[in-house]
N, C-alpha and C. Protein backbone atom coordinates (compact mmCIF):
# COMPACT_ATOMS: atom_id res chain seq x y z
N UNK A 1 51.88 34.60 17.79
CA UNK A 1 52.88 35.00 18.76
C UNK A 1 53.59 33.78 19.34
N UNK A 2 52.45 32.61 19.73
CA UNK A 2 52.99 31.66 20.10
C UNK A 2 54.70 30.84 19.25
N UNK A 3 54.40 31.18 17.62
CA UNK A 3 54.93 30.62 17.00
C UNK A 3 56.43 31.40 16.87
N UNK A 4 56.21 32.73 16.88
CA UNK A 4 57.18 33.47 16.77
C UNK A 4 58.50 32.87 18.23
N UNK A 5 57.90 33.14 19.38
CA UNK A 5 58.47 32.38 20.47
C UNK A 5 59.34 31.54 20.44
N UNK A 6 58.59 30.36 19.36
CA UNK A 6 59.24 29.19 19.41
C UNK A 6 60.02 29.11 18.57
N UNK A 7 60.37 29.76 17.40
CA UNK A 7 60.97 29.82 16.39
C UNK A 7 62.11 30.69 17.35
N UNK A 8 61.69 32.23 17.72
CA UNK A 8 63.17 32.56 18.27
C UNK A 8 63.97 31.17 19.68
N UNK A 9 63.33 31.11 20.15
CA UNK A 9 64.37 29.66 21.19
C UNK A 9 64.55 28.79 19.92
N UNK A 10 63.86 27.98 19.00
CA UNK A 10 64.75 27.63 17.87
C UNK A 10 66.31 28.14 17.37
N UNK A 11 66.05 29.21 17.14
CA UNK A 11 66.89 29.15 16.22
C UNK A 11 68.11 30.09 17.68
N UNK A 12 67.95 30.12 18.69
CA UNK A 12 69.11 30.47 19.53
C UNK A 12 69.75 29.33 20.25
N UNK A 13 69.13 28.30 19.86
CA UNK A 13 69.31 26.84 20.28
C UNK A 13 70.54 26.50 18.77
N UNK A 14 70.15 26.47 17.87
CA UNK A 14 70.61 26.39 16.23
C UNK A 14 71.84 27.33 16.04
N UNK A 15 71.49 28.11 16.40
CA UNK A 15 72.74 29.02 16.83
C UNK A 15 74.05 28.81 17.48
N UNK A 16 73.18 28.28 18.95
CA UNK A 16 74.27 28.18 19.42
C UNK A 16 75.22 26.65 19.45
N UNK A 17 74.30 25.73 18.98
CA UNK A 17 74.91 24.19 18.53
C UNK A 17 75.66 24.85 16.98
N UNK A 18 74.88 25.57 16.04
CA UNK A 18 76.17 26.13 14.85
C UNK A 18 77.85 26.27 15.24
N UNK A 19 77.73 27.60 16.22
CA UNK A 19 79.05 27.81 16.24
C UNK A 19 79.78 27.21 17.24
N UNK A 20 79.17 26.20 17.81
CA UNK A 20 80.33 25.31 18.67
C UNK A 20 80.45 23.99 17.41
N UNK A 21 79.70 23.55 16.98
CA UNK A 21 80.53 22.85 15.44
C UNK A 21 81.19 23.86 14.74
N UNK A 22 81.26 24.73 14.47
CA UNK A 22 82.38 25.80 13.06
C UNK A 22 83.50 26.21 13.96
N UNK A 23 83.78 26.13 15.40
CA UNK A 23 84.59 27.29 16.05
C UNK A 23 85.29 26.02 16.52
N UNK A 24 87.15 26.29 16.37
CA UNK A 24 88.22 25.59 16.69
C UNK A 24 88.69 26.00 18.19
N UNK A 25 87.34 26.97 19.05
CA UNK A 25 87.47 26.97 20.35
C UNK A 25 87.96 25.74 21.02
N UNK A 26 88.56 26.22 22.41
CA UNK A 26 88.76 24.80 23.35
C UNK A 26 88.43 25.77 24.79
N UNK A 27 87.20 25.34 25.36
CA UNK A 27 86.33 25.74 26.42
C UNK A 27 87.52 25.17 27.60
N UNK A 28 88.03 26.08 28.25
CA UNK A 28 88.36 26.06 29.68
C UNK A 28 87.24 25.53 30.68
N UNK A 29 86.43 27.14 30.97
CA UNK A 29 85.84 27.17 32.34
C UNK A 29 84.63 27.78 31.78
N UNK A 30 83.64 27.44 32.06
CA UNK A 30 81.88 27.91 31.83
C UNK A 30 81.63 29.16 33.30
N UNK A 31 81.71 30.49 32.75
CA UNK A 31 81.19 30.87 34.42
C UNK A 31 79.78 30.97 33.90
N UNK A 32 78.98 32.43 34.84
CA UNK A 32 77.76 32.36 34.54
C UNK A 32 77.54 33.79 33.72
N UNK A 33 78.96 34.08 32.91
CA UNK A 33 78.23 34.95 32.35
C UNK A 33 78.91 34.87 30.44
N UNK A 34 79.95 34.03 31.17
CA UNK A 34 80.84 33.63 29.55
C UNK A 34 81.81 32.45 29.48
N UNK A 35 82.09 31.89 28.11
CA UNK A 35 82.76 31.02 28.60
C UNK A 35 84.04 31.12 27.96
N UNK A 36 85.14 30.51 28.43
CA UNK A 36 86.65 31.34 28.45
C UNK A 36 86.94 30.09 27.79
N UNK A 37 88.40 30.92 26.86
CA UNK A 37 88.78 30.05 25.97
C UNK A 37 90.36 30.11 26.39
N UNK A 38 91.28 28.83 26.47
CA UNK A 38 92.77 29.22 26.35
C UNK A 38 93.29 30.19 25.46
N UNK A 39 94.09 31.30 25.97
CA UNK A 39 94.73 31.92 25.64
C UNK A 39 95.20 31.64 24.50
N UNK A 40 95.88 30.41 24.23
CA UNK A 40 96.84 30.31 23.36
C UNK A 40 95.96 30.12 22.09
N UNK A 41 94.47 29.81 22.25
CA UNK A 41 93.82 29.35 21.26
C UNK A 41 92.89 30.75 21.11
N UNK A 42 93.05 31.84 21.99
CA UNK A 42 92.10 33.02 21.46
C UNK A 42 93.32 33.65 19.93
N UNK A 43 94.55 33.50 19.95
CA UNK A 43 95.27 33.97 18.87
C UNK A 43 94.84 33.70 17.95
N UNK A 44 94.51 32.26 17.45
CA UNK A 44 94.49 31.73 16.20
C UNK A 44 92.90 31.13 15.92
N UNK A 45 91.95 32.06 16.27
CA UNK A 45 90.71 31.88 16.57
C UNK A 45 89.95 32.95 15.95
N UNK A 46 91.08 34.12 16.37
CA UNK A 46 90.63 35.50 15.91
C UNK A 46 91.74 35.82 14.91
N UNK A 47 92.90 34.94 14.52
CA UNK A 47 93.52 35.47 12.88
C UNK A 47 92.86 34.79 12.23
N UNK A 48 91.40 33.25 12.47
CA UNK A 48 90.55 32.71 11.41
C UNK A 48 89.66 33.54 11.43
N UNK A 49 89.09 33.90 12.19
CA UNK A 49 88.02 34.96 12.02
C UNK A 49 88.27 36.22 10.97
N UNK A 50 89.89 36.37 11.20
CA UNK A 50 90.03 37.99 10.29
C UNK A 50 90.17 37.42 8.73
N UNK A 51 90.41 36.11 8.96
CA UNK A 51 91.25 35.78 7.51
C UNK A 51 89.88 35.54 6.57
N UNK A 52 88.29 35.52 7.23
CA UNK A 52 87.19 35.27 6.90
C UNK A 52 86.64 36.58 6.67
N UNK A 53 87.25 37.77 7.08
CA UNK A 53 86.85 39.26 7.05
C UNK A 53 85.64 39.80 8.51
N UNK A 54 86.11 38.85 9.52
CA UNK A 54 85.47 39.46 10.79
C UNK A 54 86.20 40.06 11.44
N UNK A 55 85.56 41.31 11.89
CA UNK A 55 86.09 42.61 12.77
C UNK A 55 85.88 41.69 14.33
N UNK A 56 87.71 41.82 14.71
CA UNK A 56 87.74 41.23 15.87
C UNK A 56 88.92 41.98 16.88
N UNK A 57 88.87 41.80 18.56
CA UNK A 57 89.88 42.81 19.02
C UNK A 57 90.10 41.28 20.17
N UNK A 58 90.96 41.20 20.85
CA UNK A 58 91.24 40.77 22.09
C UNK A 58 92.08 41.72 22.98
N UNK A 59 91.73 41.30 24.37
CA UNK A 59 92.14 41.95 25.34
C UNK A 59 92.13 40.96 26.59
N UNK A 60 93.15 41.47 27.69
CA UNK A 60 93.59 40.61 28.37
C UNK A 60 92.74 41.17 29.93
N UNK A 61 92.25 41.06 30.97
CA UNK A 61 91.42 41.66 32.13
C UNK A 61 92.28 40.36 33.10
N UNK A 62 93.03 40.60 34.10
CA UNK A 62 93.41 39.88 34.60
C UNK A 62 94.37 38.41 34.07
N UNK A 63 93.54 37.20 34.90
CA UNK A 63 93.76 35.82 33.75
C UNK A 63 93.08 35.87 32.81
N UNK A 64 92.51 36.65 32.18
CA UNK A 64 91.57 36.32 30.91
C UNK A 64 92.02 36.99 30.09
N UNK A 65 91.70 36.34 28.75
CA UNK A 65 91.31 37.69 27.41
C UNK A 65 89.98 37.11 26.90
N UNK A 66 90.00 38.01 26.73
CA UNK A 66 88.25 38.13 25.75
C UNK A 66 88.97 38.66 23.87
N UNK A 67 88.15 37.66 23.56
CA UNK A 67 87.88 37.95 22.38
C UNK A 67 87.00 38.13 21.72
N UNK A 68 86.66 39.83 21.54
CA UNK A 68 85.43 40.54 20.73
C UNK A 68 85.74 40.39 19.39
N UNK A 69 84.08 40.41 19.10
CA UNK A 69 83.97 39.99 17.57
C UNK A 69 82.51 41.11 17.26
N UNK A 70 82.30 41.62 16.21
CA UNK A 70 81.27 42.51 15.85
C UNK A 70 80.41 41.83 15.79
N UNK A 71 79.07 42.12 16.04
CA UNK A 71 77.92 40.94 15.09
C UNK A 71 77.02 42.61 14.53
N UNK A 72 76.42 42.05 14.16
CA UNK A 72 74.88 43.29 13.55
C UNK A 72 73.84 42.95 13.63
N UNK A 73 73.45 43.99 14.73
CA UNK A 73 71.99 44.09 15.50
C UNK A 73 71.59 44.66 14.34
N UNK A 74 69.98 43.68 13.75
CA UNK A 74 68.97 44.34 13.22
C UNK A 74 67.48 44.37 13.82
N UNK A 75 67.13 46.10 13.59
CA UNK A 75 65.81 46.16 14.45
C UNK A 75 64.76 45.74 13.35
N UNK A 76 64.14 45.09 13.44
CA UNK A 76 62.46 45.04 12.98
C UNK A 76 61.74 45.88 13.36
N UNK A 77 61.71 46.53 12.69
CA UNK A 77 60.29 48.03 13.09
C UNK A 77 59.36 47.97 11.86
N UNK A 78 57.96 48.20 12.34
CA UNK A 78 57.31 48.27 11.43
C UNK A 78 57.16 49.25 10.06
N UNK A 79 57.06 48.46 9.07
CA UNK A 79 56.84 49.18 7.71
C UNK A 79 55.91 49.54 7.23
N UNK A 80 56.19 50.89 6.32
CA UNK A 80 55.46 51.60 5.68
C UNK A 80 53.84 50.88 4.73
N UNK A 81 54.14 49.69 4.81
CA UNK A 81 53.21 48.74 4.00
C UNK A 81 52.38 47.90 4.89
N UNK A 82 51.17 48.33 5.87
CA UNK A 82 50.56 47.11 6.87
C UNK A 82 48.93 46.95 6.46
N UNK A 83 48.61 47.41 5.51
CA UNK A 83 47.29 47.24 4.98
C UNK A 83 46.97 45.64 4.44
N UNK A 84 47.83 44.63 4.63
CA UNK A 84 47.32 43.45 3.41
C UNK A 84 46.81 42.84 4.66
N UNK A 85 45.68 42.23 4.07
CA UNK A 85 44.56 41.62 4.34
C UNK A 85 45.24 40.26 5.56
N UNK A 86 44.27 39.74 6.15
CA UNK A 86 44.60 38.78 7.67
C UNK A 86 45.05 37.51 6.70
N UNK A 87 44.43 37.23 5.43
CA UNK A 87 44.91 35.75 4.79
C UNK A 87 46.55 36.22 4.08
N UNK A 88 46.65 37.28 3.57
CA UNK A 88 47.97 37.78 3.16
C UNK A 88 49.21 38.05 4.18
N UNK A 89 48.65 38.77 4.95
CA UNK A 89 49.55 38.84 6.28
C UNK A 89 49.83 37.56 6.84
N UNK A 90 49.04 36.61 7.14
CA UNK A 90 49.29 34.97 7.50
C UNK A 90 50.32 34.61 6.49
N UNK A 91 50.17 34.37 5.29
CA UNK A 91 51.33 33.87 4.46
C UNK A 91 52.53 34.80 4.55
N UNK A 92 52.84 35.98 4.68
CA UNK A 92 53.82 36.53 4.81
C UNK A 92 54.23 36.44 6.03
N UNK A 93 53.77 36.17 7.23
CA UNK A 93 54.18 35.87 8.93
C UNK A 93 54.69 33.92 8.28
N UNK A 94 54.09 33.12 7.53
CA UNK A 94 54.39 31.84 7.20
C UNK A 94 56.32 32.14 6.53
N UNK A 95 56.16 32.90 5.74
CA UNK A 95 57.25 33.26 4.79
C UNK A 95 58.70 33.91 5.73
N UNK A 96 58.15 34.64 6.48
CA UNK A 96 58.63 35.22 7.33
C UNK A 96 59.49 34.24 8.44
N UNK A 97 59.12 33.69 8.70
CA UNK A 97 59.49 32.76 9.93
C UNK A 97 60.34 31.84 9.09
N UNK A 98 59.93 31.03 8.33
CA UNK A 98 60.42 30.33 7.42
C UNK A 98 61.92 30.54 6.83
N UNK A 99 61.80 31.87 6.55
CA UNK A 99 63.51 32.56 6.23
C UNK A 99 64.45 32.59 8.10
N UNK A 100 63.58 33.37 8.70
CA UNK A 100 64.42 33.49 10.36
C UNK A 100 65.17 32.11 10.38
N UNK A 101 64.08 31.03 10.10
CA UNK A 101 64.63 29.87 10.29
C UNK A 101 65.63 28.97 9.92
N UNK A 102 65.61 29.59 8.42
CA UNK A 102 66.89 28.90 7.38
C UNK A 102 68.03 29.96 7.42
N UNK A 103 67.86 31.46 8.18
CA UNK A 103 68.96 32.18 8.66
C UNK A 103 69.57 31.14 9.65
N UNK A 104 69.18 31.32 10.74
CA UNK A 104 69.86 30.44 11.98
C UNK A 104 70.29 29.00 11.63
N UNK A 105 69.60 28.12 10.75
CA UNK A 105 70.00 27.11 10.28
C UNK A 105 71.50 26.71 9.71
N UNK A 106 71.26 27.86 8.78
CA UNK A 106 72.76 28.38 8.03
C UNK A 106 74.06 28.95 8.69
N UNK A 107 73.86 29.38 10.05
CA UNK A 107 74.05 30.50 11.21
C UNK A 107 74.71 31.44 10.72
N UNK A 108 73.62 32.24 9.98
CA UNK A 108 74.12 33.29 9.82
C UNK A 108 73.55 34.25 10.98
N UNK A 109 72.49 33.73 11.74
CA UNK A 109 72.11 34.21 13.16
C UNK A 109 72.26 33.60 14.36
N UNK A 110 73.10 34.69 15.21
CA UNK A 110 72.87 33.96 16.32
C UNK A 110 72.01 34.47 17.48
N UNK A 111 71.12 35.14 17.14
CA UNK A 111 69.80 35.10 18.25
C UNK A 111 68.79 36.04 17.60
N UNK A 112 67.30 35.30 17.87
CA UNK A 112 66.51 36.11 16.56
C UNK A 112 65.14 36.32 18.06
N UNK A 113 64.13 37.01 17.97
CA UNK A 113 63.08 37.27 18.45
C UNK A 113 62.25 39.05 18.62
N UNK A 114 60.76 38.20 18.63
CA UNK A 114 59.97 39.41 18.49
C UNK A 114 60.19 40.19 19.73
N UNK A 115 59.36 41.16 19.77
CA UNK A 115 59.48 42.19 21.23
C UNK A 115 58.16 41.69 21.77
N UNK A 116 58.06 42.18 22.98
CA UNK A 116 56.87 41.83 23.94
C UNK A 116 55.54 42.85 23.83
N UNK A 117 55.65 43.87 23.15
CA UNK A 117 54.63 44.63 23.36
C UNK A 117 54.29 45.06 21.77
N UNK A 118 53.16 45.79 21.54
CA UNK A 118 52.66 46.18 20.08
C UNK A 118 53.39 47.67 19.69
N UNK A 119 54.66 47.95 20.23
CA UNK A 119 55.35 49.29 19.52
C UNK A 119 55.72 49.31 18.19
N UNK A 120 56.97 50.06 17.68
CA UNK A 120 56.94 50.15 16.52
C UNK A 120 57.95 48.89 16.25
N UNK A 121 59.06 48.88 17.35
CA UNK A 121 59.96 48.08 16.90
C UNK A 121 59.19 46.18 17.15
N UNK A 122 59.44 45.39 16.33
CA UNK A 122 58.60 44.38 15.95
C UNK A 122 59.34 42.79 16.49
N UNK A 123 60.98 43.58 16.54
CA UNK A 123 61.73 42.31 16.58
C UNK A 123 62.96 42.66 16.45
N UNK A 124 64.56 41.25 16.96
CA UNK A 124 65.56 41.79 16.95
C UNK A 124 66.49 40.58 16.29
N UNK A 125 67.37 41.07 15.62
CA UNK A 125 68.30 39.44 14.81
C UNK A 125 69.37 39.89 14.75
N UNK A 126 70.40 39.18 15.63
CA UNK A 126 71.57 39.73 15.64
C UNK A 126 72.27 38.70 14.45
N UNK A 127 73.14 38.78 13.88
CA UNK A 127 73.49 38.57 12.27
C UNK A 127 75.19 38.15 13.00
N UNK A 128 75.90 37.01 12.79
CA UNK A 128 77.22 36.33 12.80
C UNK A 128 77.44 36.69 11.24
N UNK A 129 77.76 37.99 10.73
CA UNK A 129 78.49 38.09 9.08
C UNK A 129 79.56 38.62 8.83
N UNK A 130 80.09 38.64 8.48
CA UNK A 130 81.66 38.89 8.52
C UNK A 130 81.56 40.79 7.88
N UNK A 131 80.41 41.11 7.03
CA UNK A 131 80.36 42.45 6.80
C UNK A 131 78.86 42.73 7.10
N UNK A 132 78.43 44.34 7.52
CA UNK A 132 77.05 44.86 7.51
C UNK A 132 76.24 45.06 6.26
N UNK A 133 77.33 44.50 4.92
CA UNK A 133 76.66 44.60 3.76
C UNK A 133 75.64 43.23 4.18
N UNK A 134 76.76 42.46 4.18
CA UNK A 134 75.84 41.19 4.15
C UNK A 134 74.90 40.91 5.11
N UNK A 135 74.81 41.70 6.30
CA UNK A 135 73.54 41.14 7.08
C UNK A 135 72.65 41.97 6.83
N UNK A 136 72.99 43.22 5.68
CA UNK A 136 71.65 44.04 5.49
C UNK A 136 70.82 43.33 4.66
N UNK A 137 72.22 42.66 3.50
CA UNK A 137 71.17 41.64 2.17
C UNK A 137 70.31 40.75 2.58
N UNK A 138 70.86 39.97 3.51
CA UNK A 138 69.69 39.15 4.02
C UNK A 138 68.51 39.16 5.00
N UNK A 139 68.78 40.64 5.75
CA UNK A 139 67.72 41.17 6.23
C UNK A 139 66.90 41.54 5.38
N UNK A 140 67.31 41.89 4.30
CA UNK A 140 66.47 42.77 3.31
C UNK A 140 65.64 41.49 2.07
N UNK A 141 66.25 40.31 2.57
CA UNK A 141 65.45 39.69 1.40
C UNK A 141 64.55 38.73 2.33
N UNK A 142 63.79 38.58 4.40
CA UNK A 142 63.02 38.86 4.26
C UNK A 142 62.01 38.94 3.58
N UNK A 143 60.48 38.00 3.40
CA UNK A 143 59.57 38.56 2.81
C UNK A 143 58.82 39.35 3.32
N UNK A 144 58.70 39.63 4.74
CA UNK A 144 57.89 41.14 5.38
C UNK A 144 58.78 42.27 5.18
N UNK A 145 59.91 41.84 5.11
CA UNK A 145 60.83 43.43 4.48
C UNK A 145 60.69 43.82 3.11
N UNK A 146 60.34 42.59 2.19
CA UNK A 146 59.86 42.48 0.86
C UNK A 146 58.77 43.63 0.67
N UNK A 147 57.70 43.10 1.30
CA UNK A 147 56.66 43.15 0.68
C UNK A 147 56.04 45.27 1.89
N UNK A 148 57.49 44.99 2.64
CA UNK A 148 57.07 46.64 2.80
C UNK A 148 56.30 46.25 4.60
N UNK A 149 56.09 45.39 4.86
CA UNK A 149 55.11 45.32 6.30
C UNK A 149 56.54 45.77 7.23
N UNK A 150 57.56 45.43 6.94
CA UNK A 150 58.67 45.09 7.80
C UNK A 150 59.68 46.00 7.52
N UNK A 151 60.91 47.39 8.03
CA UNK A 151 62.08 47.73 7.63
C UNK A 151 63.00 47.50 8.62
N UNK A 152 63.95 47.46 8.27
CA UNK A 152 65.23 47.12 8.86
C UNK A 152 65.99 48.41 9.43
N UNK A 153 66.85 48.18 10.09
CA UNK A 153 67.64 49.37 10.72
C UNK A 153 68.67 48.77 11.42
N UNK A 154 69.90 48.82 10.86
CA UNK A 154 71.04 47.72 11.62
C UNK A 154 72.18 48.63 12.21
N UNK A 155 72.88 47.96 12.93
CA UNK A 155 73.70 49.03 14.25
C UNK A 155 75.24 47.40 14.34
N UNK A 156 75.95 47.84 14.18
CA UNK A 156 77.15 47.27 14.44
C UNK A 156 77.23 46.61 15.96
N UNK A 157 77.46 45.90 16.47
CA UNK A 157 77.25 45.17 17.84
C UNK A 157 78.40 44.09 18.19
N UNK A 158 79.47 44.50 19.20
CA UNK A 158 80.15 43.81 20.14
C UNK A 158 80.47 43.09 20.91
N UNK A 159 80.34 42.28 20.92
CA UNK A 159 80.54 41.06 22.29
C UNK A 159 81.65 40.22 22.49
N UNK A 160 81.63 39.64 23.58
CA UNK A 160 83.21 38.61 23.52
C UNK A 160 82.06 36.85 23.30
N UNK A 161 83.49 36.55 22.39
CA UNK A 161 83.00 35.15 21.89
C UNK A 161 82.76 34.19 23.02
N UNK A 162 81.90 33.51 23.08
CA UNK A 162 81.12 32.90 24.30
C UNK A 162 80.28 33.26 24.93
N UNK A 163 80.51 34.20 24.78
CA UNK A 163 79.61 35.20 26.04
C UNK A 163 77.97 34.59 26.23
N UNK A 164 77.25 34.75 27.21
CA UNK A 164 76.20 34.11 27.85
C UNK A 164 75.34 35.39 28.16
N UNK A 165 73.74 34.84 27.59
CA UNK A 165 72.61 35.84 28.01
C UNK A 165 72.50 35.31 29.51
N UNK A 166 72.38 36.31 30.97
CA UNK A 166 72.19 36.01 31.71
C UNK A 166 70.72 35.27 32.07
């Protein structure tokens, strides 16, 4: 558990140093819940985003616009397959982490972690992909989704670019 922890603040750390190197943002003002981009630069921020095939909208709330971008929430819920043995399950939790890690590396994630309690749902990875094909493929290749301990269940997900976990 310990490890899982540290791997999700990893890779939301990895994440979020990713897309401030890839993004031709120019940061105004940091509040405490998002951070705002000039206007003139949300235009041509979100025609690179579309020209990459990301579902994106802007809108204006006062002095601001926000510019939403889709990401894809995937749930980790447990799979139909949890019988393999404590030395098998160790290498597949090894295997497991190992991919989370070279997801966010790559940023194709930008925020990954387990849940707090022993329910069904196991964990959550929100996916920066330009389609839900592609964040299913790589949810799905996973070696606990592999090997059946792990299924996926993904949901389309909204936010404005910058935006801040409180």
């Amino acid at each position: 558990m310990k490890n899982l922890v540290v791997v999700a603040i990893l890779s939301l750390f990895l994440s979020c140093d990713q897309s401030a190197n890839n993004s031709s943002e120019e940061i105004v003002e940091n509040t405490k819940d998002t951070t705002v981009i000039k206007s003139a630069d949300v235009k041509s921020i979100e025609e690179d985003l579309k020209k990459k095939g990301y579902q994106t909208f802007s809108y204006k709330e006062g002095d601001t616009t926000y510019l939403m971008q889709q990401y894809y929430m995937v749930f980790l819920k447990s799979g139909p397959e949890r019988s393999q043995g404590s030395t098998e399950a160790a290498e597949l939790q090894k295997k497991h982490m190992a991919h989370l890690e070279r997801l966010a590396t790559e940023g194709y994630t930008s925020l990954t972690g387990p849940m707090g309690d022993d329910g069904d749902l196991r964990g959550i990875v929100v996916f920066n992909t330009a389609t839900l094909a592609e964040a299913d493929s790589l949810a799905n290749l996973d070696p606990m989704v592999k090997a059946g301990r792990l299924k996926v269940e993904i949901h389309p997900w909204w936010v404005a670019k910058g935006g801040k976990l409180k």
